[in-house]
C-alpha atoms as a PDB file:
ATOM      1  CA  UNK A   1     116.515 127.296 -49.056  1.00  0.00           C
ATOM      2  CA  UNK A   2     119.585 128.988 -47.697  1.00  0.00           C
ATOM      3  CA  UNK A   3     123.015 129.648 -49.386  1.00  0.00           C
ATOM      4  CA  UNK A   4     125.229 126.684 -49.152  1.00  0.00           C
ATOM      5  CA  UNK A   5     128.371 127.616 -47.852  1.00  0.00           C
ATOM      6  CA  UNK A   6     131.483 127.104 -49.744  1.00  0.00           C
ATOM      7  CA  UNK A   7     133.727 123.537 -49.544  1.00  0.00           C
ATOM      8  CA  UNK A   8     135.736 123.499 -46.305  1.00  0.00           C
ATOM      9  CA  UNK A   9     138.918 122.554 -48.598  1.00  0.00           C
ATOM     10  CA  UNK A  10     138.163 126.721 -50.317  1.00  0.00           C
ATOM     11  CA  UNK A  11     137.924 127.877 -47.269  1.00  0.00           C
ATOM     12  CA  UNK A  12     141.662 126.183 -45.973  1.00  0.00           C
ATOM     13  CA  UNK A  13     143.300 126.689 -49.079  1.00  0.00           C
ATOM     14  CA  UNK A  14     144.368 130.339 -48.127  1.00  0.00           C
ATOM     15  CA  UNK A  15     145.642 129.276 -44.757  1.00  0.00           C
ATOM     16  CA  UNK A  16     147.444 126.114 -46.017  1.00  0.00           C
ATOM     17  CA  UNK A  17     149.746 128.637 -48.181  1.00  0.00           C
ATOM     18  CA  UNK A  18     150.394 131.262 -45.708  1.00  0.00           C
ATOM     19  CA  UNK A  19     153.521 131.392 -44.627  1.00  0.00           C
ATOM     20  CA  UNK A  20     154.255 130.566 -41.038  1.00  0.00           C
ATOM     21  CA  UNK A  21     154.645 133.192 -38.629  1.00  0.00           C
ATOM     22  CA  UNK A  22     153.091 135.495 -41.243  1.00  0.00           C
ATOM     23  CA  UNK A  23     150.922 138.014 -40.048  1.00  0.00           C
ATOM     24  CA  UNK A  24     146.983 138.868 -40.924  1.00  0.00           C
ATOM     25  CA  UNK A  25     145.364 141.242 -42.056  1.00  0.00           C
ATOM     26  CA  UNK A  26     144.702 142.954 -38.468  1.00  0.00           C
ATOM     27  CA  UNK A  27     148.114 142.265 -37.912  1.00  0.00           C
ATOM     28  CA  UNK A  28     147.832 139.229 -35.581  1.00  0.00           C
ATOM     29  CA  UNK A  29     150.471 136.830 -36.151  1.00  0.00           C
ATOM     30  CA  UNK A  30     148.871 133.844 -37.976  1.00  0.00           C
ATOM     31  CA  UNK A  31     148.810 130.416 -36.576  1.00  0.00           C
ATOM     32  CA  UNK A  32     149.602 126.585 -38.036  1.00  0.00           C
ATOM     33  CA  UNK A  33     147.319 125.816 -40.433  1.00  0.00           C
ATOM     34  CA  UNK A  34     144.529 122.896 -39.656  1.00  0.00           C
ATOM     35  CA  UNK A  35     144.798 120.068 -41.330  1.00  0.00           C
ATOM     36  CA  UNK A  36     141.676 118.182 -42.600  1.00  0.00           C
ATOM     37  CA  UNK A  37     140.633 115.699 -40.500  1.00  0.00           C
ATOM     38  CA  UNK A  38     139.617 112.197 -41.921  1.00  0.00           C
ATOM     39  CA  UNK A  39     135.740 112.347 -41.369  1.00  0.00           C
ATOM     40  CA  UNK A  40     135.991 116.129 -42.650  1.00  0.00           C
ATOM     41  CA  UNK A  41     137.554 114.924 -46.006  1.00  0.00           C
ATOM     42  CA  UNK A  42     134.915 112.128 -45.943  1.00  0.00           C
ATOM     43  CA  UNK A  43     132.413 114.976 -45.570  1.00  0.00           C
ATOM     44  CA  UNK A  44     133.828 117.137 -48.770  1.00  0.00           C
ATOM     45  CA  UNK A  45     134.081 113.843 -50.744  1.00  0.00           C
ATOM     46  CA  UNK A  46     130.496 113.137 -49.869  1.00  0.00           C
ATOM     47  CA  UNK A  47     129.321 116.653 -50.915  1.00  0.00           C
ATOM     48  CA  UNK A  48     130.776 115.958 -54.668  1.00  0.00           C
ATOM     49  CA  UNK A  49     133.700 118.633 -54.199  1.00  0.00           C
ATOM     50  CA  UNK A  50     136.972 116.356 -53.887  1.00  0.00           C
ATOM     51  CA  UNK A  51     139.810 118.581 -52.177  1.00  0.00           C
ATOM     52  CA  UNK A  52     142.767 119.482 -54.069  1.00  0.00           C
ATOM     53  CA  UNK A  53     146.106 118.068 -52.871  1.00  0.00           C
ATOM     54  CA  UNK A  54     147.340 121.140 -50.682  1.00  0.00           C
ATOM     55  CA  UNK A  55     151.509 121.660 -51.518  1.00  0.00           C
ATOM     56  CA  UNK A  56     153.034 118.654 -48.965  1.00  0.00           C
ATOM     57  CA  UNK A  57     157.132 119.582 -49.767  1.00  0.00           C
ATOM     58  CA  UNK A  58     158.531 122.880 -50.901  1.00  0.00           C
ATOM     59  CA  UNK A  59     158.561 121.904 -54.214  1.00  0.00           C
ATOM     60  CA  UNK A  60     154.748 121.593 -54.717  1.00  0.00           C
ATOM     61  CA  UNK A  61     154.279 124.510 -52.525  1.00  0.00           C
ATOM     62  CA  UNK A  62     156.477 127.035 -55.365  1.00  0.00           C
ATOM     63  CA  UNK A  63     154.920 124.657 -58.423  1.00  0.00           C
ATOM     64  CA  UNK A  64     151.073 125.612 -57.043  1.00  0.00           C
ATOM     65  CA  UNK A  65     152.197 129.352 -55.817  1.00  0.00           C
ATOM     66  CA  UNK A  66     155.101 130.185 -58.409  1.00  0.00           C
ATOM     67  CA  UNK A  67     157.765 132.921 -56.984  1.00  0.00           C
ATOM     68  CA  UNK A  68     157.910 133.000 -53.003  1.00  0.00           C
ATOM     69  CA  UNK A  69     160.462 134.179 -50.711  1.00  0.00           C
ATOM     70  CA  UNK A  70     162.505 131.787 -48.705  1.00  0.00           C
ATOM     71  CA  UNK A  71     161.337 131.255 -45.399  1.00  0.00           C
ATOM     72  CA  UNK A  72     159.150 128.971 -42.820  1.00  0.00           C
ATOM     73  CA  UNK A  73     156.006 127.757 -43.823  1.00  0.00           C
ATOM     74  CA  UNK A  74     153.537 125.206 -42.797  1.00  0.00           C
ATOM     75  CA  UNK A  75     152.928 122.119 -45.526  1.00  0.00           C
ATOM     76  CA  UNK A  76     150.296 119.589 -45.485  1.00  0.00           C
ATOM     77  CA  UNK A  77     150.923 116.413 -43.336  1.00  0.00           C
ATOM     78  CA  UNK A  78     153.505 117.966 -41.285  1.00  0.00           C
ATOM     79  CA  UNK A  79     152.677 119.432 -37.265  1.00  0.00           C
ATOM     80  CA  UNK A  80     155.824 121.354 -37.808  1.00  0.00           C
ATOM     81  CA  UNK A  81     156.950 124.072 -39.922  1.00  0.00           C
ATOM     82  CA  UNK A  82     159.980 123.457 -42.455  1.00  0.00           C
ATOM     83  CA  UNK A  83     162.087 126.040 -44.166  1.00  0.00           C
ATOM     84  CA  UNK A  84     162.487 126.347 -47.663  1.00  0.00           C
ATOM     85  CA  UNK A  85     164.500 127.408 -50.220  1.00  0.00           C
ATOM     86  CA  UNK A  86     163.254 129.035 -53.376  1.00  0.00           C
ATOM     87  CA  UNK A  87     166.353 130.959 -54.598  1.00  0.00           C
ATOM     88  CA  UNK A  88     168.669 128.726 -55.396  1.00  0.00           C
ATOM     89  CA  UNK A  89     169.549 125.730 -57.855  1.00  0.00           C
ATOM     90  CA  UNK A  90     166.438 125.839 -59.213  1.00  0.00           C
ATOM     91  CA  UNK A  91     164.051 126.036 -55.794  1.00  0.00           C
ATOM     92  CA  UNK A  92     161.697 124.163 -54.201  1.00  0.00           C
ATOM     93  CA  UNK A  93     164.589 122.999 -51.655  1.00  0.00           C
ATOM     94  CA  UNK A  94     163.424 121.713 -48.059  1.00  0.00           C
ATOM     95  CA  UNK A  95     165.557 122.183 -45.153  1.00  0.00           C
ATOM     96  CA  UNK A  96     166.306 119.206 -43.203  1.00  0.00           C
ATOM     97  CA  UNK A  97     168.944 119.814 -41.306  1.00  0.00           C
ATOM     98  CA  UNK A  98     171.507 122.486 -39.771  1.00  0.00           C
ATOM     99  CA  UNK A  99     174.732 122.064 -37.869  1.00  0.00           C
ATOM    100  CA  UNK A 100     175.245 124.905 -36.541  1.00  0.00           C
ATOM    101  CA  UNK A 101     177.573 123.366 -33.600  1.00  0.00           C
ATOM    102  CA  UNK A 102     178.567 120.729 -32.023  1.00  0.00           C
ATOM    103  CA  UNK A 103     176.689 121.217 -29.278  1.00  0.00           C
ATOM    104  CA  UNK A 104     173.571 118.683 -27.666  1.00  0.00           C
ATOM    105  CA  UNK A 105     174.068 116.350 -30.986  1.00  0.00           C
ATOM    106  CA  UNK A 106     173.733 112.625 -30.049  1.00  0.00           C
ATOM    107  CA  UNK A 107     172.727 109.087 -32.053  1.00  0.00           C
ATOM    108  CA  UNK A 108     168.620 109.651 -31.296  1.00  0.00           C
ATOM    109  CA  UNK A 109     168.402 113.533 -32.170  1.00  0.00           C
ATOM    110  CA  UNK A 110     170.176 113.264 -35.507  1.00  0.00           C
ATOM    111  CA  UNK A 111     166.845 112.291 -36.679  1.00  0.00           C
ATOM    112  CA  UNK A 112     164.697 114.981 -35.390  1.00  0.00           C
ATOM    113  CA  UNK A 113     165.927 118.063 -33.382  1.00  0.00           C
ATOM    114  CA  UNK A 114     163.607 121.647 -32.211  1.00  0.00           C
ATOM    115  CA  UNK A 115     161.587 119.937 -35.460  1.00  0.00           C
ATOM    116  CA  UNK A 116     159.224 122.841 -34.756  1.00  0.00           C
ATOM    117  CA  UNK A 117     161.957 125.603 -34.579  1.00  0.00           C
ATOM    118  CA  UNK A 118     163.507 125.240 -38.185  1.00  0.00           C
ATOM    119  CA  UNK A 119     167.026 127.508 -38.346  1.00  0.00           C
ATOM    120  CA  UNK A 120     169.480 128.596 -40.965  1.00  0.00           C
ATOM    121  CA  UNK A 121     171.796 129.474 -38.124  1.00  0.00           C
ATOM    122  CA  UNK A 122     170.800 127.260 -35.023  1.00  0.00           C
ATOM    123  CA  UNK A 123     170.699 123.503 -34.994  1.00  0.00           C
ATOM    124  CA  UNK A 124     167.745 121.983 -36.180  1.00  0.00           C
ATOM    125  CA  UNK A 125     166.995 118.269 -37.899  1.00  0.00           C
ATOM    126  CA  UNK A 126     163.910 116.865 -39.530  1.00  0.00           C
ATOM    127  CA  UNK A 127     166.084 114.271 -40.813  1.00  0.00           C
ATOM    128  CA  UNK A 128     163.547 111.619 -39.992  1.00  0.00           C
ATOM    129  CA  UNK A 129     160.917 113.195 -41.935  1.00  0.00           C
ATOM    130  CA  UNK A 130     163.115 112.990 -45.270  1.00  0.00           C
ATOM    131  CA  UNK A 131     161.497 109.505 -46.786  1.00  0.00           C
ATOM    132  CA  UNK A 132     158.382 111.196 -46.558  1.00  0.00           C
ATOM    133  CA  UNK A 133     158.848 114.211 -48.280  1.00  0.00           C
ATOM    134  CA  UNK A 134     160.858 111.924 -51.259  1.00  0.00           C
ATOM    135  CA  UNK A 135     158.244 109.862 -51.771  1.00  0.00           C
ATOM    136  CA  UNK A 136     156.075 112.603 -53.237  1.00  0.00           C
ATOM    137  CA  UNK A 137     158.376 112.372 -56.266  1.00  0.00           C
ATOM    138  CA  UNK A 138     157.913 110.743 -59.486  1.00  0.00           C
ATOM    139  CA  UNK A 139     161.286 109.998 -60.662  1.00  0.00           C
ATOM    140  CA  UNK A 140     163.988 107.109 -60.726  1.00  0.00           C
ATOM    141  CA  UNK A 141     165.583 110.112 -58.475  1.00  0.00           C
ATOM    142  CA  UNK A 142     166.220 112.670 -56.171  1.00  0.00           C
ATOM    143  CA  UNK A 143     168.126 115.657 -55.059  1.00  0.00           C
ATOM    144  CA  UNK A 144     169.894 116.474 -52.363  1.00  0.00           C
ATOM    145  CA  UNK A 145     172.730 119.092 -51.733  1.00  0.00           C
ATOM    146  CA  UNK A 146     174.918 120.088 -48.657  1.00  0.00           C
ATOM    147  CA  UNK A 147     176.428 123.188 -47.787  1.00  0.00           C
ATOM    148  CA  UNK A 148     179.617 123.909 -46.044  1.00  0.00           C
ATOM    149  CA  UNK A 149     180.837 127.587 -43.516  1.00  0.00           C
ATOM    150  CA  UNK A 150     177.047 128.361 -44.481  1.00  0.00           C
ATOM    151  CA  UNK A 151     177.727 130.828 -41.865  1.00  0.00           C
ATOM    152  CA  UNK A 152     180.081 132.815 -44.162  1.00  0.00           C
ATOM    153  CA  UNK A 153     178.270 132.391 -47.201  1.00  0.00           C
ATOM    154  CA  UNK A 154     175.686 130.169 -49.055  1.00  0.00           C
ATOM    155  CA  UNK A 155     176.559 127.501 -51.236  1.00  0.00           C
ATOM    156  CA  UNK A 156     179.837 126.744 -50.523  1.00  0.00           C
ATOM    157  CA  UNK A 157     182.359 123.579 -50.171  1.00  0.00           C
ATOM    158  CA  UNK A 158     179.547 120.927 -50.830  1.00  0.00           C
ATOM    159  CA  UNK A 159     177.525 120.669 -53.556  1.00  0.00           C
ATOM    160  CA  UNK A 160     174.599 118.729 -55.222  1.00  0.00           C
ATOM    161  CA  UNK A 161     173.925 115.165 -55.713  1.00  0.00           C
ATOM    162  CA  UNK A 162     171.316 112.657 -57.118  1.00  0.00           C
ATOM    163  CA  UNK A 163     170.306 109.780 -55.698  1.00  0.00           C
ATOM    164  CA  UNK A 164     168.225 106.633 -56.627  1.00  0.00           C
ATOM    165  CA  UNK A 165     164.582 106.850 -55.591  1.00  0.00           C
ATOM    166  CA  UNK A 166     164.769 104.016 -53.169  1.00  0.00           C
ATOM    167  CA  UNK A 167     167.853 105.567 -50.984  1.00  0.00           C
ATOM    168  CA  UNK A 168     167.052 106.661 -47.355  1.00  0.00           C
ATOM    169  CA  UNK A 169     167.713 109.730 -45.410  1.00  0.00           C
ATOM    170  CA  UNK A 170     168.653 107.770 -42.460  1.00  0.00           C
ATOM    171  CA  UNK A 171     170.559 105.007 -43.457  1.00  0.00           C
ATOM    172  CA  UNK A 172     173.072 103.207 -40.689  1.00  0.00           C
ATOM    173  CA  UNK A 173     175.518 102.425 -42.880  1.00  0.00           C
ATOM    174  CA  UNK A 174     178.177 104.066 -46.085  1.00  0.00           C
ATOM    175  CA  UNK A 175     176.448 101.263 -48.788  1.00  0.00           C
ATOM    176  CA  UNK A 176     174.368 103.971 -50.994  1.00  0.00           C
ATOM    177  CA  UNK A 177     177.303 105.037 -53.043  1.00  0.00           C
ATOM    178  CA  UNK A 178     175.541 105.188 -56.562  1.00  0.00           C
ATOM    179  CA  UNK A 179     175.046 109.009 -56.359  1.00  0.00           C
ATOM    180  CA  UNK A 180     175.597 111.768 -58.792  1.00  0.00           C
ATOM    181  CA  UNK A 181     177.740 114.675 -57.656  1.00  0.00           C
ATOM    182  CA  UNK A 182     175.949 117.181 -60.376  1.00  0.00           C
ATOM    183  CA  UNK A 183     177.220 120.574 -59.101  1.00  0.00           C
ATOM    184  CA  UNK A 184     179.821 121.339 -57.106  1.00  0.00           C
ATOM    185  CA  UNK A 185     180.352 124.151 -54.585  1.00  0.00           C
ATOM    186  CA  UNK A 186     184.727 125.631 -54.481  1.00  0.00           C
ATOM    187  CA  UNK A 187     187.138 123.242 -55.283  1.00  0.00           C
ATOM    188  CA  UNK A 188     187.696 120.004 -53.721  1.00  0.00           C
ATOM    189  CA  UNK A 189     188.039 116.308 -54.839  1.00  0.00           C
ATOM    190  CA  UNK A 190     187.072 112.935 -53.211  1.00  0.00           C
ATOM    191  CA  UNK A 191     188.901 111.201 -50.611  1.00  0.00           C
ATOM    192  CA  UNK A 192     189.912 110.627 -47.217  1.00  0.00           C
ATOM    193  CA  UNK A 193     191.066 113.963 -46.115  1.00  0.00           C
ATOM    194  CA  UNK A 194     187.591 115.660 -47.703  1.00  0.00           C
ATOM    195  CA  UNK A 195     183.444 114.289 -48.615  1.00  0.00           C
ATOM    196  CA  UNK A 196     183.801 110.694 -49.717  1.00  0.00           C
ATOM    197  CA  UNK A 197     181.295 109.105 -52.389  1.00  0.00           C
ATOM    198  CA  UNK A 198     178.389 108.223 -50.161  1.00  0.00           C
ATOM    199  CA  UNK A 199     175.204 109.588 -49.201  1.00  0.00           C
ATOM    200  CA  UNK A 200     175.249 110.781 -45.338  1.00  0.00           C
ATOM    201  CA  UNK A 201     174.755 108.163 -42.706  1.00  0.00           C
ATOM    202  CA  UNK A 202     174.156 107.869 -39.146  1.00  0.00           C
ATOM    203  CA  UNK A 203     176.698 106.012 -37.216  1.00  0.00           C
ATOM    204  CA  UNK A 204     175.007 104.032 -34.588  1.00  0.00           C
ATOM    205  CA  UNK A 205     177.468 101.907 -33.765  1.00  0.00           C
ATOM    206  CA  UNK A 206     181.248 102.573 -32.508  1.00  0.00           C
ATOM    207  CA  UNK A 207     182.620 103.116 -35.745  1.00  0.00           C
ATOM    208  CA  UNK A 208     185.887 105.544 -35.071  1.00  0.00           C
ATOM    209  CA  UNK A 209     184.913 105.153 -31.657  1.00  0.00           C
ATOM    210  CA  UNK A 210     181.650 107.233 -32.135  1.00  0.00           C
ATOM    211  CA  UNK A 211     183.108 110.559 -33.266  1.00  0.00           C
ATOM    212  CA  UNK A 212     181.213 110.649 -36.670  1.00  0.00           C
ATOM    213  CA  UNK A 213     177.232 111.142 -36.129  1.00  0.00           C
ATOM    214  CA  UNK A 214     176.706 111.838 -39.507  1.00  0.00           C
ATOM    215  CA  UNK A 215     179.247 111.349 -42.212  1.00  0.00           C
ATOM    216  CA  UNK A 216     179.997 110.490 -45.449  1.00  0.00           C
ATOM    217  CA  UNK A 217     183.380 109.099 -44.339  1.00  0.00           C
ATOM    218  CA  UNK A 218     183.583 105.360 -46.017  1.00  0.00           C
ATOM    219  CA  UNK A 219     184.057 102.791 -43.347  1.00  0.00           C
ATOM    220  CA  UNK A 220     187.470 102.042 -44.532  1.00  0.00           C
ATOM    221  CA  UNK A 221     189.018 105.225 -44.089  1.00  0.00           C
ATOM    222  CA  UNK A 222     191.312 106.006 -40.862  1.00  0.00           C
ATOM    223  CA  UNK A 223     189.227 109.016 -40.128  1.00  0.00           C
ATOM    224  CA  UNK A 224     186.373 110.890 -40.232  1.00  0.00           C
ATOM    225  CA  UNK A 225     186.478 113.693 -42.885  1.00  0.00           C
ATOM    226  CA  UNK A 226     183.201 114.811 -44.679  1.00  0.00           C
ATOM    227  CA  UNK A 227     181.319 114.712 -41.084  1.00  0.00           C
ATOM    228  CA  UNK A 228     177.910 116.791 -41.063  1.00  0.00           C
ATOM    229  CA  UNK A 229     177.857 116.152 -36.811  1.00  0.00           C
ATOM    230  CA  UNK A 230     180.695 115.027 -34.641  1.00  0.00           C
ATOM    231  CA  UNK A 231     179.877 113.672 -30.934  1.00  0.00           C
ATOM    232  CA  UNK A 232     180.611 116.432 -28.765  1.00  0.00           C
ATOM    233  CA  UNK A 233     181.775 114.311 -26.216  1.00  0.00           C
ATOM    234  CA  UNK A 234     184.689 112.866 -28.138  1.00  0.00           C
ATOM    235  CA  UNK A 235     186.589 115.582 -29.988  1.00  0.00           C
ATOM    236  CA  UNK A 236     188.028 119.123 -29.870  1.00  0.00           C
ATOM    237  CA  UNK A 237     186.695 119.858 -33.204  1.00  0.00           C
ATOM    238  CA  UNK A 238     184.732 122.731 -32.947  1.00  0.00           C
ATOM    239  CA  UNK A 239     182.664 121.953 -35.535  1.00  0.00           C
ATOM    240  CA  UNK A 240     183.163 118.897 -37.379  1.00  0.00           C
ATOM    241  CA  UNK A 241     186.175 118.099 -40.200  1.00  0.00           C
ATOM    242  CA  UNK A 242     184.645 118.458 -43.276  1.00  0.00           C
ATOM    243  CA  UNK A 243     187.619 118.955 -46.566  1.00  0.00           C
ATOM    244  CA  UNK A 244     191.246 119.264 -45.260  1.00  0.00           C
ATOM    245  CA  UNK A 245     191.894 121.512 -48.635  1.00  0.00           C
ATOM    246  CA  UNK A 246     189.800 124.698 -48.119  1.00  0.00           C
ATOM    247  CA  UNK A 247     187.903 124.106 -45.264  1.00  0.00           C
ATOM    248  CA  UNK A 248     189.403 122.040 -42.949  1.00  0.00           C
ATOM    249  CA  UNK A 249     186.403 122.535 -39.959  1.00  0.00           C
ATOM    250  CA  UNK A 250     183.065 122.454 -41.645  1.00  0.00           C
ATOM    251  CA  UNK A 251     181.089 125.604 -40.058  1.00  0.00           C
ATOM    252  CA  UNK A 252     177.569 125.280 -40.357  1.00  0.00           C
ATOM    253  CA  UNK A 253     176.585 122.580 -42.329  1.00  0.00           C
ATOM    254  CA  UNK A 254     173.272 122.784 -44.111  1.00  0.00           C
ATOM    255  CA  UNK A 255     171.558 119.506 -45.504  1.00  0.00           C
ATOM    256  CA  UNK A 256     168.715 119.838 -48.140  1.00  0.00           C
ATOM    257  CA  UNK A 257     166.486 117.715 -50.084  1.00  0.00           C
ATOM    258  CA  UNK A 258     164.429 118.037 -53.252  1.00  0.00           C
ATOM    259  CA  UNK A 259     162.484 115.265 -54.113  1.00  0.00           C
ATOM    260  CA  UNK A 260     162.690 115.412 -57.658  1.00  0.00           C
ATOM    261  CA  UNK A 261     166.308 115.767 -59.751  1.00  0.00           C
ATOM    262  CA  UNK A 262     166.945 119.678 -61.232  1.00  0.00           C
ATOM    263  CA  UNK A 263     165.396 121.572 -63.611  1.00  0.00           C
END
């Protein structure tokens, strides 16, 4: 009899954690990794070699691969790339989205924007794919942290925040107040001219007459401070006001998720 050839899951393994966009060894540039399908799986199963669970969030992908550089790469479950962050606050940080401008932003795309394209400096969302990636926590929690004038420097005007388990990413209205502010980023308090005590959410209806996108401005405040993405259609904001004290136009706005709480 002939040598049997290895599990398919060995032989995906080493394209699961390439990076995307990486290059080969002959120096082509490498493409998405497959993903099993169902009757392949069924096939491995069959064939008494279960396959391991390949890294699904950025979190697994550093916990199975230990130090890697920031960057794009392609998880498990996902057709599009993400970006993640393994330098700071601990790592294992997912992108989900960027605000880099005002520009093309609108009620639908909040949720998912050039999902295939992910950007530290153009605007990008995977906002809808958040509940997915938290679920592969274990925790009562999870993590999430915003960043203000990323384009001047990381980790500024925003900070880090924990949130119960059973929060969304997209919610429609301010109600998920219980979170954590654990870390914060410069100096800057709550309130009404600054980020108010609620997790981002989308504002679908006319709310401020639409100007907030995605805020965490409280539904009884007079206006819209702490705003991630401001219609472009109804303000002169270049950006979008984010804390009156400091940083009085947000910049780029980075939003990130880590679906379990810090180290």
């Amino acid at each position: 009899m002939g040598t049997r050839p290895p599990p398919l899951f060995l032989l995906l393994l080493p394209v699961l954690l390439r990076p995307a966009g990486a290059e080969t060894a002959s120096g082509d540039c490498a493409v998405p990794p497959p993903l099993l399908l169902a009757s392949q799986v069924a096939e491995v199963v069959a064939a008494g070699n279960r396959p391991p669970s390949a890294p699904a969030t950025c979190l697994q992908l550093q916990r199975a691969n230990g130090s890697l550089a920031d960057g794009v790469y392609q998880l498990a479950g996902l057709a599009e790339p993400v970006y993640c962050d393994f330098s700071h606050d601990g790592g294992g940080w997912t992108l989900l989205l960027t605000a880099a401008s005002r520009a093309g932003w609108d009620r639908l795309n909040v949720r998912l924007r050039s999902a295939d394209r992910p950007s530290l400096t153009d605007n990008y969302s995977i906002l809808g794919r958040g509940d997915r990636l938290k679920a592969f926590g274990t925790g009562h929690r999870f993590a999430y942290r915003l960043e203000g004038q990323a384009q001047v420097d990381r980790r500024q005007w925003g900070g880090i925040w924990l949130a119960p388990r059973d929060y969304t990413f997209t919610p429609e209205t301010d109600t998920q107040r219980d979170i954590a502010l654990v870390k914060k980023f410069d100096l800057w308090t709550y309130g009404e001219p600054s980020l108010q005590k609620t997790m981002p959410w989308i504002n679908v209806e006319d709310f401020l007459k639409g100007r907030p996108l995605l805020t965490t401005t409280l539904k009884e405040s007079n206006n819209w401070w702490g705003t991630l993405l401001t219609d472009p259609a109804t303000t002169s904001y270049q950006h979008s006001p984010w804390i009156s004290a400091g940083a009085p136009q947000s910049g780029t706005v980075l939003y990130w998720m880590r679906e379990e709480v810090l180290p």
